[in-house]
PDB file of N, CA and C in Angstrom:
ATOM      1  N   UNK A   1       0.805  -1.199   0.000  1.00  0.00           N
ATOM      2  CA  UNK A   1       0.000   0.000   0.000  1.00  0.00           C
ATOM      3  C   UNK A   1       0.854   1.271   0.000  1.00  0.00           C
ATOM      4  N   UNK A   2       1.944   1.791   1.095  1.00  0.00           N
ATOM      5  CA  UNK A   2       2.524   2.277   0.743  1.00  0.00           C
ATOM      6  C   UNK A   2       3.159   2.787  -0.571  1.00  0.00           C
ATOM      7  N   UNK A   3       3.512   1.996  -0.697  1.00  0.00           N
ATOM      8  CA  UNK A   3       4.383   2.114  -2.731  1.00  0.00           C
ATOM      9  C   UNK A   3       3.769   2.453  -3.403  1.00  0.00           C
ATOM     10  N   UNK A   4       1.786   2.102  -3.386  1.00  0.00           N
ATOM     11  CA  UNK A   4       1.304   2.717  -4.332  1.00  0.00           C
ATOM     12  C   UNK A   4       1.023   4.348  -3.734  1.00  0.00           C
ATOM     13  N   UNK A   5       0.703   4.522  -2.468  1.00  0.00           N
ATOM     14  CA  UNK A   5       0.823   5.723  -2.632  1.00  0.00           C
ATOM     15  C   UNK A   5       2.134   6.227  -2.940  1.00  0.00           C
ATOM     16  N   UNK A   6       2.860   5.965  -2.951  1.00  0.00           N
ATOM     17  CA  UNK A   6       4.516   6.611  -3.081  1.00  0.00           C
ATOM     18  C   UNK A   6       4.387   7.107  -5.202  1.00  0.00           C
ATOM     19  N   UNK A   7       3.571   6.119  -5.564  1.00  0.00           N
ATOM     20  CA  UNK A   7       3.777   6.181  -7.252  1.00  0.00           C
ATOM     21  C   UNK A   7       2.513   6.987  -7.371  1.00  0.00           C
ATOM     22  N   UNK A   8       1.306   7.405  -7.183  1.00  0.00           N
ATOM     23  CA  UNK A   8       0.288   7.916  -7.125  1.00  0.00           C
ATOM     24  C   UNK A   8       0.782   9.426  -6.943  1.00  0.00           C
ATOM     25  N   UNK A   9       1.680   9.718  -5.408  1.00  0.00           N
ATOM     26  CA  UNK A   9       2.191  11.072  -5.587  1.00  0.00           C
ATOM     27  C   UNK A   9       3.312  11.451  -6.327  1.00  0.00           C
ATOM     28  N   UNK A  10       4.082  10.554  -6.739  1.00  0.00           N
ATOM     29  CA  UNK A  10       4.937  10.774  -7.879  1.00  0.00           C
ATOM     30  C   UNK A  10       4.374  11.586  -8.732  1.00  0.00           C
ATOM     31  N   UNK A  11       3.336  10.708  -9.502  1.00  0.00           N
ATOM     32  CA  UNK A  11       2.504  10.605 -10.473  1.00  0.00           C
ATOM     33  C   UNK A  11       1.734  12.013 -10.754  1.00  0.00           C
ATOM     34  N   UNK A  12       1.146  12.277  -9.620  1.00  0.00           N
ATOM     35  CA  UNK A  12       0.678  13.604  -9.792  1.00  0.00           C
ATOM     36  C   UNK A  12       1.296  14.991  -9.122  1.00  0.00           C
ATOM     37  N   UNK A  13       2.902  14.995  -8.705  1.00  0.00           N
ATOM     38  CA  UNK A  13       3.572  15.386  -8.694  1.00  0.00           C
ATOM     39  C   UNK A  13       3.985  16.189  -9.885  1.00  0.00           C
ATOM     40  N   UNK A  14       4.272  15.078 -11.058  1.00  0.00           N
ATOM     41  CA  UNK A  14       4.463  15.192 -12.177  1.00  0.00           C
ATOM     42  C   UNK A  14       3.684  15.602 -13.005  1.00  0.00           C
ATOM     43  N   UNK A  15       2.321  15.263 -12.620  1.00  0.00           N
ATOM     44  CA  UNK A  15       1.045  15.760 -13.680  1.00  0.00           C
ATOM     45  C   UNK A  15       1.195  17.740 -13.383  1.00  0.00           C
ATOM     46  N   UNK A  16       1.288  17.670 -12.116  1.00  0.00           N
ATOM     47  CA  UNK A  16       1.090  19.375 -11.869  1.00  0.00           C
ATOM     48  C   UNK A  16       2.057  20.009 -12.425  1.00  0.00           C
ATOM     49  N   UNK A  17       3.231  19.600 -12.397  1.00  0.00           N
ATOM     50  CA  UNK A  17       4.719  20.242 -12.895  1.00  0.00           C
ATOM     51  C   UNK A  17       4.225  20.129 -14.282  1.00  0.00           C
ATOM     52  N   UNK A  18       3.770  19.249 -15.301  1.00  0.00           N
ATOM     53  CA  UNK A  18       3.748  19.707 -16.473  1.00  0.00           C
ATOM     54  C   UNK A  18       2.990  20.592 -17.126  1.00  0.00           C
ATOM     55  N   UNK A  19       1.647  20.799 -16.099  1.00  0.00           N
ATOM     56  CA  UNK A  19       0.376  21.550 -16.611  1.00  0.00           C
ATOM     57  C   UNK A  19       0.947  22.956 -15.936  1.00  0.00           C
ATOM     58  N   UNK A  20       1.725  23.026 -15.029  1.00  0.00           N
ATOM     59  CA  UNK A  20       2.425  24.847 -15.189  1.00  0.00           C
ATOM     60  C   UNK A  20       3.456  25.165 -16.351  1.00  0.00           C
ATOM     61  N   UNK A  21       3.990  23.835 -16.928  1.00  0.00           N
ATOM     62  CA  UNK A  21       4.865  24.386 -17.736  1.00  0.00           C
ATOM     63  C   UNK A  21       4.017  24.392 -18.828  1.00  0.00           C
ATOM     64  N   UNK A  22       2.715  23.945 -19.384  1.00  0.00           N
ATOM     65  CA  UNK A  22       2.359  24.361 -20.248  1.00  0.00           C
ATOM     66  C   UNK A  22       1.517  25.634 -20.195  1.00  0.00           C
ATOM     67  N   UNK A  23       1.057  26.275 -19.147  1.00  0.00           N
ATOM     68  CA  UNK A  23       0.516  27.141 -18.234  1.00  0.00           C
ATOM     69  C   UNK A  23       1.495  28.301 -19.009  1.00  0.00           C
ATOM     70  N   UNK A  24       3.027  28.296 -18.790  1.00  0.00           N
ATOM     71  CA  UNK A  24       3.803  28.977 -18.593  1.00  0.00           C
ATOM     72  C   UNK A  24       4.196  29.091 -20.279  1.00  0.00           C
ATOM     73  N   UNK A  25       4.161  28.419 -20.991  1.00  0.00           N
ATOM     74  CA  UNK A  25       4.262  28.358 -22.047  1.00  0.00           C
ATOM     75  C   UNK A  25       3.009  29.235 -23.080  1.00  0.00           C
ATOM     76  N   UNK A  26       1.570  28.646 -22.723  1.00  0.00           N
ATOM     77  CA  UNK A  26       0.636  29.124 -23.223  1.00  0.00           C
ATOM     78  C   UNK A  26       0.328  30.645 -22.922  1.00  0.00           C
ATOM     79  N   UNK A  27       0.679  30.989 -21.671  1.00  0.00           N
ATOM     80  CA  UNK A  27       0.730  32.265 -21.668  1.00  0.00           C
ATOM     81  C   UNK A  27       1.639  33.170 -22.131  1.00  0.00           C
ATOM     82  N   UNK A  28       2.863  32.939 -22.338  1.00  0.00           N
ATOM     83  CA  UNK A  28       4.268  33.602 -23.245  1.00  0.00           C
ATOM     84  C   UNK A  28       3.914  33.588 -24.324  1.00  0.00           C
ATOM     85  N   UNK A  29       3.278  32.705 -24.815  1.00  0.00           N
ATOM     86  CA  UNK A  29       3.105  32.697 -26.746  1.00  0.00           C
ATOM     87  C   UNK A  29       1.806  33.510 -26.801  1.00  0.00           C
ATOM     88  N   UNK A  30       0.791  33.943 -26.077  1.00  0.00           N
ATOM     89  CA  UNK A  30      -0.336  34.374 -26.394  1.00  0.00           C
ATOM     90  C   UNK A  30       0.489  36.004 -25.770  1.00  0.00           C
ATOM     91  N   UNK A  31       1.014  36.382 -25.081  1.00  0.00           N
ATOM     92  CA  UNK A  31       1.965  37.551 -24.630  1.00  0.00           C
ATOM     93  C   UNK A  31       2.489  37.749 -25.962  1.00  0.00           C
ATOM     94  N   UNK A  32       3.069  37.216 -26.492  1.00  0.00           N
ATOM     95  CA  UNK A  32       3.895  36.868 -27.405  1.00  0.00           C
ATOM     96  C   UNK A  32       3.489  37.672 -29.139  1.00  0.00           C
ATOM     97  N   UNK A  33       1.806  36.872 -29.071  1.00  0.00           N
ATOM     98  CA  UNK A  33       1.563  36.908 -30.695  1.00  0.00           C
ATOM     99  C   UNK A  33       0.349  38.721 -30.571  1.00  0.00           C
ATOM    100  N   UNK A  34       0.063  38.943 -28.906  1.00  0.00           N
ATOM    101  CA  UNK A  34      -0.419  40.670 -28.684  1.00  0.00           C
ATOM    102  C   UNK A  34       0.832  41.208 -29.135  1.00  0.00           C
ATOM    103  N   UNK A  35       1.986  40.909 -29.057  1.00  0.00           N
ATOM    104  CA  UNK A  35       3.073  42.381 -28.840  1.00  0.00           C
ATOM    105  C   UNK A  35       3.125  42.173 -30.204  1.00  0.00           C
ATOM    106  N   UNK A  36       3.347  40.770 -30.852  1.00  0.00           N
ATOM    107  CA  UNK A  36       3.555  41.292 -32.743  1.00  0.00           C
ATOM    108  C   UNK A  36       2.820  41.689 -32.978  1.00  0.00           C
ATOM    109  N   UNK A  37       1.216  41.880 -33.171  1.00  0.00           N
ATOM    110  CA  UNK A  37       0.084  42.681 -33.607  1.00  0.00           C
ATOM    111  C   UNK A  37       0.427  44.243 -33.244  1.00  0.00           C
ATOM    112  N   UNK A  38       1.327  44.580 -31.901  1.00  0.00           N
ATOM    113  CA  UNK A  38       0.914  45.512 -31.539  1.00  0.00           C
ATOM    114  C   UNK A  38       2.555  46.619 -32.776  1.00  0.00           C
ATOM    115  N   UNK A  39       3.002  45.696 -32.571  1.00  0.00           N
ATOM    116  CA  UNK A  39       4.015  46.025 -33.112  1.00  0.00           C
ATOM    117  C   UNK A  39       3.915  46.354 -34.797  1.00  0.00           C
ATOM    118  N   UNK A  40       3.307  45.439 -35.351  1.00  0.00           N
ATOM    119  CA  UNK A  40       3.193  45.544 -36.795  1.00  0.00           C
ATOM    120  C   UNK A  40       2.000  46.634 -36.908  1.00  0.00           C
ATOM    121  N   UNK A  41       0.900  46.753 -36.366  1.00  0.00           N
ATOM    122  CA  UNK A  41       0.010  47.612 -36.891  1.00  0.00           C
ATOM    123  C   UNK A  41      -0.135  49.057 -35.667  1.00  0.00           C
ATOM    124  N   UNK A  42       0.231  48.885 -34.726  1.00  0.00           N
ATOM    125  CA  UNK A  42       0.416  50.039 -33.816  1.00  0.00           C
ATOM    126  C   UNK A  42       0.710  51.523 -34.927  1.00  0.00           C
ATOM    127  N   UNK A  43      -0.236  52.556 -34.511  1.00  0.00           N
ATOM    128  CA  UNK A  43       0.479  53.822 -34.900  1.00  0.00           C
ATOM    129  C   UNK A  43       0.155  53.863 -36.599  1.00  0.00           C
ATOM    130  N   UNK A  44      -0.457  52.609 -37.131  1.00  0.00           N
ATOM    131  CA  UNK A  44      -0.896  52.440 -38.524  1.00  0.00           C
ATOM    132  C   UNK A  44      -2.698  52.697 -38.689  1.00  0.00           C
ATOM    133  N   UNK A  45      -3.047  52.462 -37.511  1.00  0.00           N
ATOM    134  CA  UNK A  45      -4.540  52.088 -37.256  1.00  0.00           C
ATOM    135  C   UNK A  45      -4.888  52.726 -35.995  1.00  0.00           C
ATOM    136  N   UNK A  46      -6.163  53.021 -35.506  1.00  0.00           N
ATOM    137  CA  UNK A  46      -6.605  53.696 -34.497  1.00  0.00           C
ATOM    138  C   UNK A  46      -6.466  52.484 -33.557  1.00  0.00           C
ATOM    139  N   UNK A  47      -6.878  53.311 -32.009  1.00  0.00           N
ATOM    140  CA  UNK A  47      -6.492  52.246 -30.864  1.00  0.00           C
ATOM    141  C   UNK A  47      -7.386  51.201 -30.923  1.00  0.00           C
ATOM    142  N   UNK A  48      -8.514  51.672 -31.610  1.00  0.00           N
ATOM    143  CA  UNK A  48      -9.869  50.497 -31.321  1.00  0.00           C
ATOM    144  C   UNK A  48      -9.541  49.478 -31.855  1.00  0.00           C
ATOM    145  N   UNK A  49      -8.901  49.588 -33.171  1.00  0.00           N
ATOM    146  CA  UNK A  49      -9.046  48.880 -34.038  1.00  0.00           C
ATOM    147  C   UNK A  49      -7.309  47.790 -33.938  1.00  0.00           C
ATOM    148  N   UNK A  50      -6.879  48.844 -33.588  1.00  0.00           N
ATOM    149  CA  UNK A  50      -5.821  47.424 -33.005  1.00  0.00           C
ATOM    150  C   UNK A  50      -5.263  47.043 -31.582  1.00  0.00           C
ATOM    151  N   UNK A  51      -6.869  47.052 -30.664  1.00  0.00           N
ATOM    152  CA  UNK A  51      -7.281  46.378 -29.844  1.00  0.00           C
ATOM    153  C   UNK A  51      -8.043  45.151 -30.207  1.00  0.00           C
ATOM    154  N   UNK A  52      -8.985  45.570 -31.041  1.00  0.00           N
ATOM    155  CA  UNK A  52      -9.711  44.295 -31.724  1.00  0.00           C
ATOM    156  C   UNK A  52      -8.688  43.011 -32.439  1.00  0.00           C
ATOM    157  N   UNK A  53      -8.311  44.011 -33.428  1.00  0.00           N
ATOM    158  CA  UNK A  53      -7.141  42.638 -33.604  1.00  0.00           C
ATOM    159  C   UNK A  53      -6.328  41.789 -33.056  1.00  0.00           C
ATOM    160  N   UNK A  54      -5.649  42.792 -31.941  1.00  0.00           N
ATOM    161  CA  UNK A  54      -5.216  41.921 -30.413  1.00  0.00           C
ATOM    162  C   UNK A  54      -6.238  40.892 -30.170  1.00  0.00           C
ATOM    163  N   UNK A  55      -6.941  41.322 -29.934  1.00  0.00           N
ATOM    164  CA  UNK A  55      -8.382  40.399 -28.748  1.00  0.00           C
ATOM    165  C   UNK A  55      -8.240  39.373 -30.003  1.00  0.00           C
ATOM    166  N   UNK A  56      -8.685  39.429 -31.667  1.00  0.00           N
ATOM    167  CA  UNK A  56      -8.701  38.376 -32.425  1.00  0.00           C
ATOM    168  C   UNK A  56      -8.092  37.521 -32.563  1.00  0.00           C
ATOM    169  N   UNK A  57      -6.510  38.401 -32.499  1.00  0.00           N
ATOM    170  CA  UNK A  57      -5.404  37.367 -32.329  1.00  0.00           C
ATOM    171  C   UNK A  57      -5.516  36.349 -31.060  1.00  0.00           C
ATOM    172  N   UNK A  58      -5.464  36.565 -30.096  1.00  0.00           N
ATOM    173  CA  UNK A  58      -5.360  36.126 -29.053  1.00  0.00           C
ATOM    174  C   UNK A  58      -6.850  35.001 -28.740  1.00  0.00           C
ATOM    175  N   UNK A  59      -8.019  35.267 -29.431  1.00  0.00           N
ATOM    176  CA  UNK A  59      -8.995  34.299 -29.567  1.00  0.00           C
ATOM    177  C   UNK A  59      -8.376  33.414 -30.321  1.00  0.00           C
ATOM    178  N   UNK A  60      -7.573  33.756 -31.568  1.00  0.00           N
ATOM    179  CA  UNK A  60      -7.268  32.006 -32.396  1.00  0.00           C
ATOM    180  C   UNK A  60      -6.221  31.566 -31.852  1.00  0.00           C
ATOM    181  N   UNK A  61      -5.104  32.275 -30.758  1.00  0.00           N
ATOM    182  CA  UNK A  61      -4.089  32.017 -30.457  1.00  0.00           C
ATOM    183  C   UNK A  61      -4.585  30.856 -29.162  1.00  0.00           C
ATOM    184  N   UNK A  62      -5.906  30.704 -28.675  1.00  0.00           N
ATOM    185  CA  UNK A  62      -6.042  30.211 -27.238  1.00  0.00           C
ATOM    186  C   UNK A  62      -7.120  29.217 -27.948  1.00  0.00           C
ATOM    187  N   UNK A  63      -7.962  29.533 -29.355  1.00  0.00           N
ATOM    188  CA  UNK A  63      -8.035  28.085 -29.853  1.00  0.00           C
ATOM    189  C   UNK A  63      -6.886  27.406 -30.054  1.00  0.00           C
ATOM    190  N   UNK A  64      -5.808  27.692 -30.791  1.00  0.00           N
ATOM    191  CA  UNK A  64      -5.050  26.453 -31.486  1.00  0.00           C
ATOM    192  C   UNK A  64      -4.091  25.746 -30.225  1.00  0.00           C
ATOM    193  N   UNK A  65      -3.972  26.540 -29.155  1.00  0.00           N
ATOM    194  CA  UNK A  65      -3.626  26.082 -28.141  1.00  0.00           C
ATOM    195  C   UNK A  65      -4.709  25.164 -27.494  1.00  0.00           C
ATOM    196  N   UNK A  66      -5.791  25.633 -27.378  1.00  0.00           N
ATOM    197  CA  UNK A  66      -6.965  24.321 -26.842  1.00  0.00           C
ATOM    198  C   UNK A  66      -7.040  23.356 -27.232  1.00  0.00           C
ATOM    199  N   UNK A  67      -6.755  23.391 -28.898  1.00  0.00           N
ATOM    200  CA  UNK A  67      -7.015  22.375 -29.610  1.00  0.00           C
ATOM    201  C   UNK A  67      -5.141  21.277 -29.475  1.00  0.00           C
ATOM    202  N   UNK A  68      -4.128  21.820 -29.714  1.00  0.00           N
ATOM    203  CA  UNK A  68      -3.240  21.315 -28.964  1.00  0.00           C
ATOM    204  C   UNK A  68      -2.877  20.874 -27.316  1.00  0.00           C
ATOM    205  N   UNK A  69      -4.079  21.263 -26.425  1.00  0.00           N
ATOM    206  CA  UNK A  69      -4.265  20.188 -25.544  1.00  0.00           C
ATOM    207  C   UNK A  69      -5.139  19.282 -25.097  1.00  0.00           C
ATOM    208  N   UNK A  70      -5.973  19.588 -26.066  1.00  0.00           N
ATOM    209  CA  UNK A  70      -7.273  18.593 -26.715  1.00  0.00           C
ATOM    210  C   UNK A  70      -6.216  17.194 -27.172  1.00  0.00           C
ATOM    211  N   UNK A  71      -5.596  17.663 -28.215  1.00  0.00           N
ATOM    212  CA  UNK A  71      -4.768  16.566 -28.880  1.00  0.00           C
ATOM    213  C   UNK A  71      -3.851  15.703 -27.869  1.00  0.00           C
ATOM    214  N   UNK A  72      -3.059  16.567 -27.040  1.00  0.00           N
ATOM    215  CA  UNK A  72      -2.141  15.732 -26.319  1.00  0.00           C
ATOM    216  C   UNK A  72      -2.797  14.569 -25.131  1.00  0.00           C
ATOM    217  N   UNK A  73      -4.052  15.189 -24.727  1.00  0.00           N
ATOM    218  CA  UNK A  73      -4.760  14.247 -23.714  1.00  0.00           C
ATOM    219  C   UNK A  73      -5.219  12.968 -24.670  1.00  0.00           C
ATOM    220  N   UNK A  74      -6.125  13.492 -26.101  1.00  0.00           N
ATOM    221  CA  UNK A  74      -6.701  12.023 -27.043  1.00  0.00           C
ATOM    222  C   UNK A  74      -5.308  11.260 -27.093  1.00  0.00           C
ATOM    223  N   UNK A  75      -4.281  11.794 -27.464  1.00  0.00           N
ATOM    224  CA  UNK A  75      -2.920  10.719 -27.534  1.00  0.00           C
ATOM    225  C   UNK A  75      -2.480  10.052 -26.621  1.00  0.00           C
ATOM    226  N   UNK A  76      -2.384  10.673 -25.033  1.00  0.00           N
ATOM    227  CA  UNK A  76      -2.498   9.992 -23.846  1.00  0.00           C
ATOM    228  C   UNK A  76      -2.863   8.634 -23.616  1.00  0.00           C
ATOM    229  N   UNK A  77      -4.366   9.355 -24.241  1.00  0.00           N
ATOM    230  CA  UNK A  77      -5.628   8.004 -24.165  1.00  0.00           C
ATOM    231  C   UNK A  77      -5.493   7.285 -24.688  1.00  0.00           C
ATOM    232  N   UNK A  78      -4.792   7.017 -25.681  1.00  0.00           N
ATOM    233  CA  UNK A  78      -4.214   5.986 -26.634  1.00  0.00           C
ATOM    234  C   UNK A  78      -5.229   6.247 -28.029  1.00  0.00           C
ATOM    235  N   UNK A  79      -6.572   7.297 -28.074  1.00  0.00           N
ATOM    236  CA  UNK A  79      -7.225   6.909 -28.996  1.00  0.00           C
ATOM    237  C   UNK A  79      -6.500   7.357 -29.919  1.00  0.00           C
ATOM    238  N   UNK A  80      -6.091   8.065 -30.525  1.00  0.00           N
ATOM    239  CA  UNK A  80      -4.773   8.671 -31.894  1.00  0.00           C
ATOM    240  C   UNK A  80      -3.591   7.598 -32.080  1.00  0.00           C
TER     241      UNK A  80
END
């Protein structure tokens, strides 16, 4: 009994450490793809309008990320 708890907190030891590093990841790249928007069209376009594009960017930037941890859990599962 012991041992299995010993591999159980391993286990989700490890589960938490990876879901901050993707935590930590998903938030740098979505940081990441606001400052190029802000950068490429800043000072070209009014504020509204490249606020909106921010916000747009950052809606497909937090789909394709959903959908890349959509994917990594179905692979987990063995169904992929």
């Amino acid at each position: 009994m012991p041992q299995l708890v010993k591999k159980l907190t391993f286990n989700m030891h490890k589960l938490i450490q990876e879901i901050i590093i993707y935590l930590i990841v998903a938030l740098s790249s979505l940081f990441i793809m606001s400052y190029a928007v802000h950068m490429l069209v800043g000072g070209l376009v009014s504020k509204e309008t490249e606020y909106l594009l921010i916000i747009v960017t950052c809606l497909i930037g937090v789909a394709a990320i959903g959908f890349m941890a959509w994917d990594v859990t179905q692979r987990r599962k063995g169904i992929k």
